[in-house]
N, C-alpha and C. Protein backbone atom coordinates (compact mmCIF):
# COMPACT_ATOMS: atom_id res chain seq x y z
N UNK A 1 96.39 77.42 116.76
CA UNK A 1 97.29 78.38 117.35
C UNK A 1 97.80 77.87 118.69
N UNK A 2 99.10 78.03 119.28
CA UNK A 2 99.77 77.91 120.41
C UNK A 2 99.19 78.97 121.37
N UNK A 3 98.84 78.74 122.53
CA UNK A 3 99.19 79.37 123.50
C UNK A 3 99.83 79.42 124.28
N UNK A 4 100.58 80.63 123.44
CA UNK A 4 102.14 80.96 124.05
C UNK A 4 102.06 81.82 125.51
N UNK A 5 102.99 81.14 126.68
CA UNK A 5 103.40 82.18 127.76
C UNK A 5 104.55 82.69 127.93
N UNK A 6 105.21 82.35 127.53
CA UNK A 6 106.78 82.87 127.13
C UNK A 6 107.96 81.94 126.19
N UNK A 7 107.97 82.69 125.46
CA UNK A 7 108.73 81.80 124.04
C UNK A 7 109.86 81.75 124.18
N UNK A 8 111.17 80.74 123.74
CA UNK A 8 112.11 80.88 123.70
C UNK A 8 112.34 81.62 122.33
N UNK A 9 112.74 82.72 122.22
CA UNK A 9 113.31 83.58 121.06
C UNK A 9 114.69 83.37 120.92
N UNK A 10 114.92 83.31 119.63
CA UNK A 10 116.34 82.94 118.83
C UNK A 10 116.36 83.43 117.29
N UNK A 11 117.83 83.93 116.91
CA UNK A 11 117.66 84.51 115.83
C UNK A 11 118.25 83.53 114.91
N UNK A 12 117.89 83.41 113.56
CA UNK A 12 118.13 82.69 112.47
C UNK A 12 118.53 84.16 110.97
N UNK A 13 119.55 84.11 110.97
CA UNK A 13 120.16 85.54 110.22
C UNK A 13 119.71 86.58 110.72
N UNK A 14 119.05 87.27 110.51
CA UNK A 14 118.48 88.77 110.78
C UNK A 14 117.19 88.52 111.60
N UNK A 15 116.31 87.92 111.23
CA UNK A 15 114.94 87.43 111.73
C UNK A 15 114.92 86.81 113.16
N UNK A 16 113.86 87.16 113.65
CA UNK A 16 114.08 86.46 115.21
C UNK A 16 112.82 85.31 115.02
N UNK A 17 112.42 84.43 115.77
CA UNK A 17 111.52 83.65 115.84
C UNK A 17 111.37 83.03 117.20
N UNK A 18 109.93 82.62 117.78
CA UNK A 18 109.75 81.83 119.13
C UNK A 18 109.10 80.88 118.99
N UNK A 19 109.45 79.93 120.22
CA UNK A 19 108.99 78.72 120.22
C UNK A 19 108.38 78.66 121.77
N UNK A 20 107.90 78.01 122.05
CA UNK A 20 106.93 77.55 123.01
C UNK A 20 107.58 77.41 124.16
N UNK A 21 107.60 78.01 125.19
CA UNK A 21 108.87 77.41 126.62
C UNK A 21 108.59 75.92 127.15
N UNK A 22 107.06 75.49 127.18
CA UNK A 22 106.92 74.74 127.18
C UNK A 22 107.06 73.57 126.60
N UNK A 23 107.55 73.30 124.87
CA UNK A 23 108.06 72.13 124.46
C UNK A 23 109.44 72.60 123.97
N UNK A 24 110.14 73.10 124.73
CA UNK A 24 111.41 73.34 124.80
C UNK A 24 112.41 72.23 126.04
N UNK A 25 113.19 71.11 125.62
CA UNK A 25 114.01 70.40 126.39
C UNK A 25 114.86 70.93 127.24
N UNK A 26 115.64 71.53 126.04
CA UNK A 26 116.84 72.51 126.78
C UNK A 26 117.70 72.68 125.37
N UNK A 27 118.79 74.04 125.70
CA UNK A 27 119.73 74.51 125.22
C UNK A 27 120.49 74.25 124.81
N UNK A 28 121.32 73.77 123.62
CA UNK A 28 122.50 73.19 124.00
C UNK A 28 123.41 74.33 123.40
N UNK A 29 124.68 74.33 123.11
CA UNK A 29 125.96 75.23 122.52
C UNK A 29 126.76 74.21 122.09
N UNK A 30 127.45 74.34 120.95
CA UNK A 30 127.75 73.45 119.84
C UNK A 30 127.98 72.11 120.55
N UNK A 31 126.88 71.73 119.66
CA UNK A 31 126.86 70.26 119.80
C UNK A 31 127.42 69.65 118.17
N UNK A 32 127.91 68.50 118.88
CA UNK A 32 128.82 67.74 117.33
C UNK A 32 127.51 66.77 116.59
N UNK A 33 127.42 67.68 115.30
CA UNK A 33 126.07 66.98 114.87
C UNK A 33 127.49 65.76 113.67
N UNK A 34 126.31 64.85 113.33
CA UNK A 34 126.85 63.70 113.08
C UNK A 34 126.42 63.57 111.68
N UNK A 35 126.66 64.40 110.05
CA UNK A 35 126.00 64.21 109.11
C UNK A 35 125.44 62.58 108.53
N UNK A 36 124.04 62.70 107.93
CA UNK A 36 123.88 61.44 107.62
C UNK A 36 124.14 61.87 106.10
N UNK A 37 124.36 60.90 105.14
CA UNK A 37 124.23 60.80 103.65
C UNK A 37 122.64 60.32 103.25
N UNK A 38 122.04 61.10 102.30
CA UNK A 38 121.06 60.71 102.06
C UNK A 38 119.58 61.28 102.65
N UNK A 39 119.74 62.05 103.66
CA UNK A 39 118.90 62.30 104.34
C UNK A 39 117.85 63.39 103.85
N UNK A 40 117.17 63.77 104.37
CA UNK A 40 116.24 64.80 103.46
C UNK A 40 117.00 66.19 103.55
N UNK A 41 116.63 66.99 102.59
CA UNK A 41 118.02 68.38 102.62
C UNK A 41 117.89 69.05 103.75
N UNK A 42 117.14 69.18 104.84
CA UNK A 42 117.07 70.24 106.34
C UNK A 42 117.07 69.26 107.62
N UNK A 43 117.76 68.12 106.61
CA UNK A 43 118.01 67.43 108.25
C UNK A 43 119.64 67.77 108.13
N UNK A 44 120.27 68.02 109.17
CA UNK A 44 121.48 68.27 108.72
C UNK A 44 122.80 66.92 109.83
N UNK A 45 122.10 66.36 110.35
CA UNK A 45 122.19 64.83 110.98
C UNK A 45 121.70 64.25 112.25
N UNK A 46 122.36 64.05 113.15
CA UNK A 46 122.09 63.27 114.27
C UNK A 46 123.10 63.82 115.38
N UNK A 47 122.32 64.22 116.57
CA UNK A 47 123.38 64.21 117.85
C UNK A 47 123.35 63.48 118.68
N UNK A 48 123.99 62.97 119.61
CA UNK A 48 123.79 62.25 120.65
C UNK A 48 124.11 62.67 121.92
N UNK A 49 122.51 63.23 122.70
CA UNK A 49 122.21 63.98 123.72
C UNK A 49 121.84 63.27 124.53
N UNK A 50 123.16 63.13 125.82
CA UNK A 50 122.91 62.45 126.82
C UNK A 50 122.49 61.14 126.43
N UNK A 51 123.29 60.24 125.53
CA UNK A 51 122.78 58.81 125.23
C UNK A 51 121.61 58.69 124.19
N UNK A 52 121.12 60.22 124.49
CA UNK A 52 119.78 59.21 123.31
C UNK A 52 119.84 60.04 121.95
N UNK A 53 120.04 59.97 120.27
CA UNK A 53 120.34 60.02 119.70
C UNK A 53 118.64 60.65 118.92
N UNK A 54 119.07 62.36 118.45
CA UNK A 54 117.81 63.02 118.22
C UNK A 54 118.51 63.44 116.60
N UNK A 55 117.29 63.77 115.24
CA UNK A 55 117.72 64.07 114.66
C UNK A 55 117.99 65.45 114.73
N UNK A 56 118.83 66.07 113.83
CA UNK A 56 118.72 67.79 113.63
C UNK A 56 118.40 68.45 112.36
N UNK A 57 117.12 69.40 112.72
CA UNK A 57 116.99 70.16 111.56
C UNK A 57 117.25 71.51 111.51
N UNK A 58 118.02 71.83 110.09
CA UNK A 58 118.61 73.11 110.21
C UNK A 58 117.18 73.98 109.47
N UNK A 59 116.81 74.54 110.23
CA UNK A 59 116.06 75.79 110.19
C UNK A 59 116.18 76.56 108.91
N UNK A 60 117.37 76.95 108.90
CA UNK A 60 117.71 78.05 107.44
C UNK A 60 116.63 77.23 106.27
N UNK A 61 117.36 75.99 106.51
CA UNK A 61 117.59 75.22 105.04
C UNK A 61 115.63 74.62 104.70
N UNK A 62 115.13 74.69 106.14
CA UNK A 62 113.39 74.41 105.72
C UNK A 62 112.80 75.41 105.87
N UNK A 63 113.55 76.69 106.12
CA UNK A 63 112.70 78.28 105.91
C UNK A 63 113.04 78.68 104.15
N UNK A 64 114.17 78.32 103.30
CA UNK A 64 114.61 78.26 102.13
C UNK A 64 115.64 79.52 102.58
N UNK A 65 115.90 80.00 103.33
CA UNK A 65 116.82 81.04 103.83
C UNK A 65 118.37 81.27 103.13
N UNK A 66 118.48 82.45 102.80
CA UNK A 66 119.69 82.30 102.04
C UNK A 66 121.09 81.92 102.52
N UNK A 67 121.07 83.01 104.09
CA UNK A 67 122.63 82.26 104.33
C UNK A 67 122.75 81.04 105.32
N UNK A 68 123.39 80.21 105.30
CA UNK A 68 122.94 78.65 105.30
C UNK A 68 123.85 78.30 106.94
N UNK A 69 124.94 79.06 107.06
CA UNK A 69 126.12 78.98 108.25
C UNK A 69 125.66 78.80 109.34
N UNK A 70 125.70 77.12 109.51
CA UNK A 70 125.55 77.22 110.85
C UNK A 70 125.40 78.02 111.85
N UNK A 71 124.69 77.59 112.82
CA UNK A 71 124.41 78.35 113.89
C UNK A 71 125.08 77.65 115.07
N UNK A 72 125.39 78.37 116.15
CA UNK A 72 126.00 78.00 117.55
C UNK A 72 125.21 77.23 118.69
N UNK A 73 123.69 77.48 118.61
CA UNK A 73 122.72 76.69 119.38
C UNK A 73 122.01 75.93 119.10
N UNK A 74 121.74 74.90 119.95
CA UNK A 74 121.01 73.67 119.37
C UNK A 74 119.53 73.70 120.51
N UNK A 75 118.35 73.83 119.95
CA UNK A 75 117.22 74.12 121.08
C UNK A 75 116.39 72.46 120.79
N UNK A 76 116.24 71.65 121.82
CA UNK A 76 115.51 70.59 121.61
C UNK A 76 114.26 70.47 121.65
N UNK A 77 113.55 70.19 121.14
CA UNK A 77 112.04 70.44 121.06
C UNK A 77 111.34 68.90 121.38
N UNK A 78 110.37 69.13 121.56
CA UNK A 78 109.33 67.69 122.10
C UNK A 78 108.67 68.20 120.94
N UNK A 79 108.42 67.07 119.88
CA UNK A 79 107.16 66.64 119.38
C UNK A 79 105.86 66.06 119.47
N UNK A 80 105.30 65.71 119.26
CA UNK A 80 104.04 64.43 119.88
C UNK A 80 104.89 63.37 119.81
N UNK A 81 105.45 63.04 118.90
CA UNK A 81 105.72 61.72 118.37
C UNK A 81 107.35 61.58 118.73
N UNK A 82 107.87 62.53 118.93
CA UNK A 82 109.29 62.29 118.81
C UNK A 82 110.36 63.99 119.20
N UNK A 83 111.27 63.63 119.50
CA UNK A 83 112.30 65.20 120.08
C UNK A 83 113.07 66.06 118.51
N UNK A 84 113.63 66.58 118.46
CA UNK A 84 114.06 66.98 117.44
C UNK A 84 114.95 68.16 117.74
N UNK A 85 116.54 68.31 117.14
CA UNK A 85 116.83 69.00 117.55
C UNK A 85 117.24 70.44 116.28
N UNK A 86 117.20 71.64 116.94
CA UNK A 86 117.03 72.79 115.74
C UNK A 86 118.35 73.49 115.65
N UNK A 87 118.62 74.04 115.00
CA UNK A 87 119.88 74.53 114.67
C UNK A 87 119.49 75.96 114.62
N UNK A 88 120.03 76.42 115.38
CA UNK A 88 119.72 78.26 115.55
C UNK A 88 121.06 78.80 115.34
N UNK A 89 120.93 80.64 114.96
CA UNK A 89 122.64 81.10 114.75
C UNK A 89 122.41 81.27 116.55
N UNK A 90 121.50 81.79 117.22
CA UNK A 90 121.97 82.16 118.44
C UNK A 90 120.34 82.47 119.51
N UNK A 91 120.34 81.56 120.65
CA UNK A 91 119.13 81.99 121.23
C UNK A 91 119.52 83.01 122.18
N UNK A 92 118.05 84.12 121.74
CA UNK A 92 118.39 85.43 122.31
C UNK A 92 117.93 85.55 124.02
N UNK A 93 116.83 84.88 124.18
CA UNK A 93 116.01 85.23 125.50
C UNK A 93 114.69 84.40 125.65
N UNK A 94 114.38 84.15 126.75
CA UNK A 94 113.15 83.74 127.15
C UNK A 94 112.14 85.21 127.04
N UNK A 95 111.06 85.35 126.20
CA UNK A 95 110.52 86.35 126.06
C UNK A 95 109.55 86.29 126.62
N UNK A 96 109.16 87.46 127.30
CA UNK A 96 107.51 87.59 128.14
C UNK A 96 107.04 88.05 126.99
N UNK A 97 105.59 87.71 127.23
CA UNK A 97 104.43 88.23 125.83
C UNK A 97 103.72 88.88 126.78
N UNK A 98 103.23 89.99 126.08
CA UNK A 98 102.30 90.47 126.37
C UNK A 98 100.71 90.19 125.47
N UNK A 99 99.87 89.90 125.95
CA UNK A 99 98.70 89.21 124.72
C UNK A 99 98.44 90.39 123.89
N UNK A 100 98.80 91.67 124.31
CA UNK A 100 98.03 92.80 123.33
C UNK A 100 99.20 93.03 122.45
N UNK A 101 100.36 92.39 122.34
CA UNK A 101 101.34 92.62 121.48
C UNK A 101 101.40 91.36 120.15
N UNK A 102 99.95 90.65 120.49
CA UNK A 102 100.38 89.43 119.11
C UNK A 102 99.32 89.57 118.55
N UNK A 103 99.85 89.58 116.95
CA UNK A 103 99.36 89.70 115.60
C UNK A 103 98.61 88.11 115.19
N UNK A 104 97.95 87.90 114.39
CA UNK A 104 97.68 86.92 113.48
C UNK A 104 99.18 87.15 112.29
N UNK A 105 99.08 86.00 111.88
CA UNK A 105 100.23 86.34 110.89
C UNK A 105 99.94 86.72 109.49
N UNK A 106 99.86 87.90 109.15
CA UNK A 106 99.00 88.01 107.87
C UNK A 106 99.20 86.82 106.79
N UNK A 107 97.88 87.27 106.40
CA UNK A 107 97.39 86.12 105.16
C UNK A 107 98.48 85.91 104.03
N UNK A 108 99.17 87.11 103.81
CA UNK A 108 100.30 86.83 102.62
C UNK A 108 101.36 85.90 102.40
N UNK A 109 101.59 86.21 104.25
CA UNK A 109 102.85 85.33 105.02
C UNK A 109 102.87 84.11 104.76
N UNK A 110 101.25 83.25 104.84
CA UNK A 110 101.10 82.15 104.90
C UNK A 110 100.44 81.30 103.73
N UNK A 111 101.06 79.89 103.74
CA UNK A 111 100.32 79.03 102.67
C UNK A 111 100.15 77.56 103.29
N UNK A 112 100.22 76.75 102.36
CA UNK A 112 100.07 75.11 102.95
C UNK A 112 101.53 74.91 103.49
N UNK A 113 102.32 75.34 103.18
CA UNK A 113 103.71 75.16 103.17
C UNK A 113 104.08 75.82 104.85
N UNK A 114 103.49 76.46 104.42
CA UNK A 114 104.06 77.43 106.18
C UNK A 114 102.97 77.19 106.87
N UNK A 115 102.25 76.33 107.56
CA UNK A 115 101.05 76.33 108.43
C UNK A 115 101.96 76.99 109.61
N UNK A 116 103.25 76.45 109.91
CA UNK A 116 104.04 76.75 111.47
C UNK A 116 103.80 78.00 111.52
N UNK A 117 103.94 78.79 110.83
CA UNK A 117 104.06 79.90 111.09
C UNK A 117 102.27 80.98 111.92
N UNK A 118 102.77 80.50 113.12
CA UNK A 118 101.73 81.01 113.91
C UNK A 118 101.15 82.34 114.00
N UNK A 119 101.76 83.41 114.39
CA UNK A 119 101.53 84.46 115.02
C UNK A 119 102.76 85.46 115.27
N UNK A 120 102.63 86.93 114.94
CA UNK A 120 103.57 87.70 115.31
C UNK A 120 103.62 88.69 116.26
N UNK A 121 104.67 88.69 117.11
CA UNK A 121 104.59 89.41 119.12
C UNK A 121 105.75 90.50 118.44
N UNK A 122 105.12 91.56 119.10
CA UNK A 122 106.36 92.65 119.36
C UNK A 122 106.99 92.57 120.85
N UNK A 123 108.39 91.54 120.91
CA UNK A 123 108.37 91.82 122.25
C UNK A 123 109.63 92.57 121.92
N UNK A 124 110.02 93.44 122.92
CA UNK A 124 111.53 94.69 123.43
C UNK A 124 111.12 95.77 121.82
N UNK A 125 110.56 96.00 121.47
CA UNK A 125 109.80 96.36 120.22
C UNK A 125 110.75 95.77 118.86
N UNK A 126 110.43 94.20 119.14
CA UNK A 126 111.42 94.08 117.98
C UNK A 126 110.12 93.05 117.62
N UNK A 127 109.85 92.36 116.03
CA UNK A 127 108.94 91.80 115.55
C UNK A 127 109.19 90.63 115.65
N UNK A 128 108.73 89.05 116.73
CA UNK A 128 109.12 88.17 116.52
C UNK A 128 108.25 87.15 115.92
N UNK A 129 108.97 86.71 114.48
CA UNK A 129 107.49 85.28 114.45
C UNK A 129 107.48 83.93 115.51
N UNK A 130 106.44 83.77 115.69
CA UNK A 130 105.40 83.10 117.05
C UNK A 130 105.78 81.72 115.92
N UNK A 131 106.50 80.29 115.99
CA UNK A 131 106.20 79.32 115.54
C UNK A 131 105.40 78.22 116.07
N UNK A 132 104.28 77.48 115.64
CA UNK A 132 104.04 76.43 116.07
C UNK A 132 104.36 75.30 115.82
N UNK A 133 105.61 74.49 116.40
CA UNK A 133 106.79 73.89 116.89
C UNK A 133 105.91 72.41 115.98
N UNK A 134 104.46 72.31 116.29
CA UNK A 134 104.05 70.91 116.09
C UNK A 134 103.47 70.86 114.52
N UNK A 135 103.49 72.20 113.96
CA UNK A 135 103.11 71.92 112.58
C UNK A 135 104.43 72.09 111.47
N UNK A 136 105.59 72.13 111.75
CA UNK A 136 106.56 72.37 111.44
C UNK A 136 107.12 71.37 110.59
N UNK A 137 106.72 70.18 110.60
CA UNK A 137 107.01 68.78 109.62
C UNK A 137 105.68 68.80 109.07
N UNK A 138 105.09 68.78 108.25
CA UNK A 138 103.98 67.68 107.21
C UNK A 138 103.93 66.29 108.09
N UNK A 139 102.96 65.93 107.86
CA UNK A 139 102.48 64.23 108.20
C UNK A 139 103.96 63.09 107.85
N UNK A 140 103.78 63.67 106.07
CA UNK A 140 105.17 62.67 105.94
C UNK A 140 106.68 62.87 106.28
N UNK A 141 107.01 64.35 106.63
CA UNK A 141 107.90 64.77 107.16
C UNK A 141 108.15 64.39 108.32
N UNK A 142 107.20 64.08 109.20
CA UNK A 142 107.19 63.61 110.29
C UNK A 142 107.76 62.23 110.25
N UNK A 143 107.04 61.41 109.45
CA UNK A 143 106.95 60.05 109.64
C UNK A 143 108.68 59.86 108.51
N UNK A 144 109.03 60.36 108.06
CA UNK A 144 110.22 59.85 107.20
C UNK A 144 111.64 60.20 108.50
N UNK A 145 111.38 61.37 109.50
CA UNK A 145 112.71 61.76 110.30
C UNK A 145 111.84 60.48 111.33
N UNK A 146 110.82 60.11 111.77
CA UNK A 146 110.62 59.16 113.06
C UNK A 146 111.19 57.80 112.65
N UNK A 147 111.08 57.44 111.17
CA UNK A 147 111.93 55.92 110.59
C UNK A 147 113.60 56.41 110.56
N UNK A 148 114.06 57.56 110.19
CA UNK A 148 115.07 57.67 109.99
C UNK A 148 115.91 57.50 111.79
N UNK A 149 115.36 58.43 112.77
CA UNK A 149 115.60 58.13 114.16
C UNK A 149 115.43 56.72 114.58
N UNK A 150 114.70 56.22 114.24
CA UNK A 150 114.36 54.68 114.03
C UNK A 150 116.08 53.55 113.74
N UNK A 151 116.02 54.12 112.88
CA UNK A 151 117.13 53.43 111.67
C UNK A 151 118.37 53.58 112.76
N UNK A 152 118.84 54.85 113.03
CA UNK A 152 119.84 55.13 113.96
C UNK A 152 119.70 54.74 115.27
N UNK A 153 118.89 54.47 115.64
CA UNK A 153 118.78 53.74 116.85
C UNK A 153 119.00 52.35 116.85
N UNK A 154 118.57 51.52 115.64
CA UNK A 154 119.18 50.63 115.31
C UNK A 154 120.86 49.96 114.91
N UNK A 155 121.32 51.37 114.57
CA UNK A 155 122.54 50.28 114.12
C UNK A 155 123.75 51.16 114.99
């Protein structure tokens, strides 16, 4: 589990979700993503932020989410291994938590597939899921976008 002190909250269709303030880079507002061919289906390409060239994953498309339309914000995240950038419809707020407002995420919610899915905060009394930012790729998920950033850095 993360220990969260204030999440960046952002909504993805209807659903809100947070991420860690702390492995949060920064904000961006449409950024010109760069499609690759070939790439795995929730990478949706490459930007080039301030010179250095991060991949992007669209959120919808690795939650299996139905409506797929781009989003307007781009939130950069620190990995262990590498930055990554997310495709949100819109970040709402830096959210204060309160600790007596977060849930475990029930057992139903979750499988091998969703480890990210941390914890749920009622913050402004609205239900946000708590993500943990670093379980969000698989091992090989990881290692196939760090060769692919790789690759683009190369040519």
């Amino acid at each position: 589990m993360t220990d969260y002190i204030r999440p960046v909250v952002f909504r993805l269709g209807e659903q809100e979700f947070g991420v860690d303030i702390n492995l949060v880079q920064s904000i961006e507002k449409q950024v010109d993503v760069v499609p690759v061919p070939n790439s795995m289906r929730y990478i949706s390409g490459i930007v080039n932020l301030r010179g250095e060239v991060i991949p992007v994953m669209c959120l919808k498309e690795k939650f299996n989410m139905e409506d797929r339309t781009k989003g307007n914000n781009t939130v950069i995240v620190n990995l262990p291994d590498m930055k990554i950038a997310l495709e949100v419809d819109e970040v709402i707020e830096i959210g204060e938590l309160d600790p007596e407002k977060i849930s475990p995420m029930p057992n139903l919610a979750k499988s091998d597939d969703t480890e990210y899915l941390d914890r749920v905060a009622s913050i402004d009394n609205k239900l946000v899921i708590l993500l943990d930012i670093n379980k969000i790729l698989s091992e090989e998920e990881a290692e196939g976008i760090k060769e692919f950033a790789e690759q683009m850095k190369s040519n």
